[in-house]
C-alpha atoms as a PDB file:
ATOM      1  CA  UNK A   1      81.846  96.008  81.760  1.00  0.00           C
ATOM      2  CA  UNK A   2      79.968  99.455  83.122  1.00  0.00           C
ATOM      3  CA  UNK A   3      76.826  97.672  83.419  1.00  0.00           C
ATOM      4  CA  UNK A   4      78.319  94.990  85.334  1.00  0.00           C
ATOM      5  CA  UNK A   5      80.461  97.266  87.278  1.00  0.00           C
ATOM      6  CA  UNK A   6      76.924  99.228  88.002  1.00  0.00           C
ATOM      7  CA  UNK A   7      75.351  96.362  89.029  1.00  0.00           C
ATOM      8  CA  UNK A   8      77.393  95.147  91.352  1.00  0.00           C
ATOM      9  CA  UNK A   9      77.629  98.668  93.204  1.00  0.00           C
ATOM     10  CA  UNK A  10      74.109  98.917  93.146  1.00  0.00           C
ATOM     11  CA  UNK A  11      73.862  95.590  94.817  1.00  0.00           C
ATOM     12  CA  UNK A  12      76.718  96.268  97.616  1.00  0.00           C
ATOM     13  CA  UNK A  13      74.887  99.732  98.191  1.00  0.00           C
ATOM     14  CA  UNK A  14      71.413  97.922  98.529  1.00  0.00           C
ATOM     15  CA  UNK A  15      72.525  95.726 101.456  1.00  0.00           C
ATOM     16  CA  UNK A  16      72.308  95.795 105.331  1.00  0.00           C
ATOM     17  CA  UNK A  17      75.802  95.982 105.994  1.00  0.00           C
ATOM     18  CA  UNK A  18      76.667  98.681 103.978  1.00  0.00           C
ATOM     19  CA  UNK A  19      73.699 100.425 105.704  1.00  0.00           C
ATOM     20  CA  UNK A  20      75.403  99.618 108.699  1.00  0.00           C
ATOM     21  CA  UNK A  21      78.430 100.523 107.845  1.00  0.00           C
ATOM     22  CA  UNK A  22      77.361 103.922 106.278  1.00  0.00           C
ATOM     23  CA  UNK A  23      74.735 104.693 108.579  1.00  0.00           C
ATOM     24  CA  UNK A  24      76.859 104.486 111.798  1.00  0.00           C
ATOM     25  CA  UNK A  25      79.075 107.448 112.557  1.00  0.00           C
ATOM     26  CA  UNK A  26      81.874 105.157 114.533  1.00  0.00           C
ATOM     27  CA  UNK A  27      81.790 102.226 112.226  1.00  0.00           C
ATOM     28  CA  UNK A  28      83.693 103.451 109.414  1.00  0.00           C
ATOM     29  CA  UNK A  29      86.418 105.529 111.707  1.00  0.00           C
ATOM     30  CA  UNK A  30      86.753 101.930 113.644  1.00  0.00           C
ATOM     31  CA  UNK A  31      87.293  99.724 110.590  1.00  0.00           C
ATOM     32  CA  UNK A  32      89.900 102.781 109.479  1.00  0.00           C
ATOM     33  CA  UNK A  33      91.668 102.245 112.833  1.00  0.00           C
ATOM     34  CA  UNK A  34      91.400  98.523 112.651  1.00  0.00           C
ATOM     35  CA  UNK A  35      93.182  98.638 108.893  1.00  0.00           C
ATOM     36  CA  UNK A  36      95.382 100.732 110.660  1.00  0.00           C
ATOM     37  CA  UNK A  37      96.401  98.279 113.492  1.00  0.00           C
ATOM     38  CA  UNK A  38      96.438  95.180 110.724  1.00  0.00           C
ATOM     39  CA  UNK A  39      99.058  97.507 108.438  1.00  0.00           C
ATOM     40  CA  UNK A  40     100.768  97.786 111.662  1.00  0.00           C
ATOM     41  CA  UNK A  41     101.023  94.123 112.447  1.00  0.00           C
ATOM     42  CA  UNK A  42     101.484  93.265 108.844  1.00  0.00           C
ATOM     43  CA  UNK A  43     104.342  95.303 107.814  1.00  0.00           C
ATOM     44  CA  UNK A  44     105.813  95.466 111.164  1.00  0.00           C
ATOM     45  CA  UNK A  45     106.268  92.059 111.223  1.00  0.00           C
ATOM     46  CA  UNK A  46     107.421  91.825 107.299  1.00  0.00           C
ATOM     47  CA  UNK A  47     110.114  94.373 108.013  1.00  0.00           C
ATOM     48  CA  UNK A  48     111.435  92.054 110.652  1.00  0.00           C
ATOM     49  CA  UNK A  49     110.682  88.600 108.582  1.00  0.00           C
ATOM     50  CA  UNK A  50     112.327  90.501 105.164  1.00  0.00           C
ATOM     51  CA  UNK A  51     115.303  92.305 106.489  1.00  0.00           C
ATOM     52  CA  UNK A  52     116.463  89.025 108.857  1.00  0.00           C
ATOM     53  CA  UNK A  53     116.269  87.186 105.573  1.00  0.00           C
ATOM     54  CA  UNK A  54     118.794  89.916 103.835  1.00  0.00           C
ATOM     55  CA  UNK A  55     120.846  89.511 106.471  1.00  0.00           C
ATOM     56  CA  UNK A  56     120.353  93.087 108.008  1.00  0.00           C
ATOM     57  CA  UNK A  57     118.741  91.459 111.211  1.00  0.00           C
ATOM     58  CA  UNK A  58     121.146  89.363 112.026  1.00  0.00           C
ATOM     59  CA  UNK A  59     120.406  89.382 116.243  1.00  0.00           C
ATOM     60  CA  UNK A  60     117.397  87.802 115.460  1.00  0.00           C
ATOM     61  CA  UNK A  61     117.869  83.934 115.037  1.00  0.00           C
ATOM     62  CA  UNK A  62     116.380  83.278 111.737  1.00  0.00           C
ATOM     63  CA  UNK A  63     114.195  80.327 113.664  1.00  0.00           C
ATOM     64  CA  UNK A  64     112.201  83.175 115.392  1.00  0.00           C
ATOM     65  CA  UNK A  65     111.071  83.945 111.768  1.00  0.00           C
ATOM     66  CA  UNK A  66     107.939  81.987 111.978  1.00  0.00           C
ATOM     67  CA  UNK A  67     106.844  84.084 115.534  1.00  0.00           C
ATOM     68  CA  UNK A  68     106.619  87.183 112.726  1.00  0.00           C
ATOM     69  CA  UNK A  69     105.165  85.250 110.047  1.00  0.00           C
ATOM     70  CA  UNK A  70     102.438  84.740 111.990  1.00  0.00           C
ATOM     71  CA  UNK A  71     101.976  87.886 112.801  1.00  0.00           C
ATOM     72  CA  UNK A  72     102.109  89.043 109.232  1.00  0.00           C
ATOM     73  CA  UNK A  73      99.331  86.792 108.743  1.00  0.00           C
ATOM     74  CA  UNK A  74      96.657  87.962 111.656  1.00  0.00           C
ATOM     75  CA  UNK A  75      97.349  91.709 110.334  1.00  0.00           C
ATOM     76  CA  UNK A  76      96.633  90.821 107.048  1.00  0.00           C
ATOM     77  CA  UNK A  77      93.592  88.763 108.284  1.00  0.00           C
ATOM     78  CA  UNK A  78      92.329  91.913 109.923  1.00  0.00           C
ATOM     79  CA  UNK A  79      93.051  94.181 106.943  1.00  0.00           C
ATOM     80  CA  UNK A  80      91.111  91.633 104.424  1.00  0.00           C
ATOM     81  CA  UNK A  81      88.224  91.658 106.611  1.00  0.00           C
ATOM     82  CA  UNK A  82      88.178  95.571 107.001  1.00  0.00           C
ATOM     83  CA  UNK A  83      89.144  96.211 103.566  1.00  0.00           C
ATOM     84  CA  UNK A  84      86.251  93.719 102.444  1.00  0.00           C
ATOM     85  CA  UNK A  85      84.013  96.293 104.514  1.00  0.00           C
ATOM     86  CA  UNK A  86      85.056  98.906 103.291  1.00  0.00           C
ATOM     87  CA  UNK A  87      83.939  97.595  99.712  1.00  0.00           C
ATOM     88  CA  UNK A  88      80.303  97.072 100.920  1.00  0.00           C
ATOM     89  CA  UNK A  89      80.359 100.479 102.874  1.00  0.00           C
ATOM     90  CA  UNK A  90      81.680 102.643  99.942  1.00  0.00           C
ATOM     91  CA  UNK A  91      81.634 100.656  96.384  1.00  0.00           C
ATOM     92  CA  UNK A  92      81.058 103.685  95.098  1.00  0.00           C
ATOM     93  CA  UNK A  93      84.329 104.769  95.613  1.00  0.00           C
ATOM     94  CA  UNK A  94      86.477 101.887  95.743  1.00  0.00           C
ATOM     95  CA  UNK A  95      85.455 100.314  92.368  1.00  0.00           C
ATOM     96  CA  UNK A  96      85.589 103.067  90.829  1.00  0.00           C
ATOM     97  CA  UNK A  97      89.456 103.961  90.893  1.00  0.00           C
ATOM     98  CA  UNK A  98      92.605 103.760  89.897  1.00  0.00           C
ATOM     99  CA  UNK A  99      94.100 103.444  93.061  1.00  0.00           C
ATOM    100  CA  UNK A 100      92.245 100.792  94.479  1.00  0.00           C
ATOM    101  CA  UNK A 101      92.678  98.337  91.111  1.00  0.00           C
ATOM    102  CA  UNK A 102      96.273  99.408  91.118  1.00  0.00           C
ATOM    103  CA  UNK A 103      96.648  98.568  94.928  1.00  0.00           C
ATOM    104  CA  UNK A 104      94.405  95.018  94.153  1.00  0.00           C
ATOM    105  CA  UNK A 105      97.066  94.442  91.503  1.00  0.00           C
ATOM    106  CA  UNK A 106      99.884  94.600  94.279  1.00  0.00           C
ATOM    107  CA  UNK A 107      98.257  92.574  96.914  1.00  0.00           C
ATOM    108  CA  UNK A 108      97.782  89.385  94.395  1.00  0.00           C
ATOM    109  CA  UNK A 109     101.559  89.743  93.336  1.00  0.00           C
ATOM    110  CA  UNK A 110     102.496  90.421  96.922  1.00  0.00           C
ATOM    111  CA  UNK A 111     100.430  86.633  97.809  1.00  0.00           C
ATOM    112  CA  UNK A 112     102.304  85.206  94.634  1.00  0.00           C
ATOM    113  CA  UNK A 113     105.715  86.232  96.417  1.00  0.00           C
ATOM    114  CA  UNK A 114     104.462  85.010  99.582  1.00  0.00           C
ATOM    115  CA  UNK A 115     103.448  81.720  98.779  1.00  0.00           C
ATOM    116  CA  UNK A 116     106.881  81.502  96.582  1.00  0.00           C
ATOM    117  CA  UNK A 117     108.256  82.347 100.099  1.00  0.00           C
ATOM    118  CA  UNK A 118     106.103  79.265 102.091  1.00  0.00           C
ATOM    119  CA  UNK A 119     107.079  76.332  99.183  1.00  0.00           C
ATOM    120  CA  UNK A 120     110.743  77.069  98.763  1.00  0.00           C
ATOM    121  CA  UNK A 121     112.605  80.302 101.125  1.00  0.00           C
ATOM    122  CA  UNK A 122     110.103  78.774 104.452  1.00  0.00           C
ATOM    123  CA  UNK A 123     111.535  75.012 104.231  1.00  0.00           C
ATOM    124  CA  UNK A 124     114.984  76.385 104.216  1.00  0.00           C
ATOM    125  CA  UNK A 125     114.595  78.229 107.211  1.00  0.00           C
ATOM    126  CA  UNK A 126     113.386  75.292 108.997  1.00  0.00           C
ATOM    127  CA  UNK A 127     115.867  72.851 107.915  1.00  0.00           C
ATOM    128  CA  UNK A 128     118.400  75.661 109.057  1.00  0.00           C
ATOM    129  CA  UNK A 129     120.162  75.583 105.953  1.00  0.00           C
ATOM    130  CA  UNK A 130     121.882  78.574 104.322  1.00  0.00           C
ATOM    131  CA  UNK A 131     119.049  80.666 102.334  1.00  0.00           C
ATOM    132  CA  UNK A 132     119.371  80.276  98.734  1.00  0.00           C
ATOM    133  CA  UNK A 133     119.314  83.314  96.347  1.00  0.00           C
ATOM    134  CA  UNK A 134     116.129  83.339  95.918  1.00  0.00           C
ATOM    135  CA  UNK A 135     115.479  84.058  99.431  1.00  0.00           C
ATOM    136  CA  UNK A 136     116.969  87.758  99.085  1.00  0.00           C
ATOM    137  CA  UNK A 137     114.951  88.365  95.916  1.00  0.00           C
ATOM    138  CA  UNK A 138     111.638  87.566  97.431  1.00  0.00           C
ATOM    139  CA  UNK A 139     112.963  89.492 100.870  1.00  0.00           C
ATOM    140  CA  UNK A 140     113.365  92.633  98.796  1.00  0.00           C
ATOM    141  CA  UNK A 141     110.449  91.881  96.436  1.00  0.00           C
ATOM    142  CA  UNK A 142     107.977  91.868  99.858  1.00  0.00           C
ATOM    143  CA  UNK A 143     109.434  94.954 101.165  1.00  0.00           C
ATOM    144  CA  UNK A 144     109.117  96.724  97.611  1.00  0.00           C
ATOM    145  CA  UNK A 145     105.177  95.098  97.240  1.00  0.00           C
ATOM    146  CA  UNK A 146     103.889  96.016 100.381  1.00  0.00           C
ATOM    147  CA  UNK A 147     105.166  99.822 100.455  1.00  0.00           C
ATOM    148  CA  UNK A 148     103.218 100.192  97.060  1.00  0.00           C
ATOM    149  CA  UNK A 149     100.544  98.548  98.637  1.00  0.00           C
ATOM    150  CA  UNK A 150     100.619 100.938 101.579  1.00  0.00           C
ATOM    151  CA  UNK A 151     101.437 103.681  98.527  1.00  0.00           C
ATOM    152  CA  UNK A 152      98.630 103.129  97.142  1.00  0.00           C
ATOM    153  CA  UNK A 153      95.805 102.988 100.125  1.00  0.00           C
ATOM    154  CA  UNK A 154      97.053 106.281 100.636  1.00  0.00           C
ATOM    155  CA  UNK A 155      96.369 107.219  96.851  1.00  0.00           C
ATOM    156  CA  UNK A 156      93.054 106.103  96.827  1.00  0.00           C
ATOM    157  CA  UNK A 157      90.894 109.459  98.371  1.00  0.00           C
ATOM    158  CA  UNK A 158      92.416 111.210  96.020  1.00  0.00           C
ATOM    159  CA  UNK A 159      92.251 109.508  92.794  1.00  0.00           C
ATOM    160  CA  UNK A 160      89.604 110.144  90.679  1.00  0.00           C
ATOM    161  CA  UNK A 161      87.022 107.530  88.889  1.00  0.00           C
ATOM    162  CA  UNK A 162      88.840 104.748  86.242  1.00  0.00           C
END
């Protein structure tokens, strides 16, 4: 596994982009600022999507749900593509850690939960029907994913190698 592992940071560190990326003083800060503004979007709009759905957002008609959903979805489009950058820019310090496997970990549950929440909690909503059990669970699951997630971005400077 360390020779594969090797290889593949070798390869990311041999390649334009990550040139770019490391070469350029402003194009690391700007991808950091445009995770920033995805984590923004994403969570922001989760908070609103989760707590409506738990019933502590109850001025917001629970049809307005999909306005937030969506986006949930363009911040987490921008963070994939900047957090796919950052992997070519730095390998050497993302596949390396703890942190970053841990936070990896989180994100595929957290896009279990969320596709859970488009095939069963989503239909609900739009048949304006009341929301099932279920719907809570996956509400409070999302909130409790995504703060690890955030947890864990945060960990990863200062995490040392796996």
């Amino acid at each position: 596994m360390d020779t594969l592992l090797t290889w593949v940071i070798d390869t990311l560190n041999a390649t334009t982009l990550n040139g770019l990326i490391m070469g350029n003083r402003f194009v690391f800060p700007i991808l950091e600022m445009a995770h920033f503004l995805g984590l923004c979007l994403l969570f922001g709009a989760l908070l609103v999507v989760d707590l409506r759905i738990v019933g502590a957002a109850s001025a917001i008609p629970l049809k307005r749900v999909e306005t937030y959903v969506r986006i949930a979805l363009l911040g987490f489009a921008i963070n994939l593509t900047s957090g796919l950058l950052f992997l070519v820019g730095d390998s050497d310090r993302y596949l390396v850690n703890d942190a970053f496997w841990a936070k990896m970990a989180l994100i595929l549950l957290a896009g279990l939960n969320s596709a859970y929440f488009v095939w069963r909690i989503k239909p609900q909503i739009a048949g304006g029907v009341v929301l099932s059990r279920d719907a809570h669970v996956v509400a409070w699951l999302s909130l409790a994913l995504w703060s690890c997630v955030i947890i864990l971005g945060r960990f990863i400077p200062y995490v040392e190698d796996v």
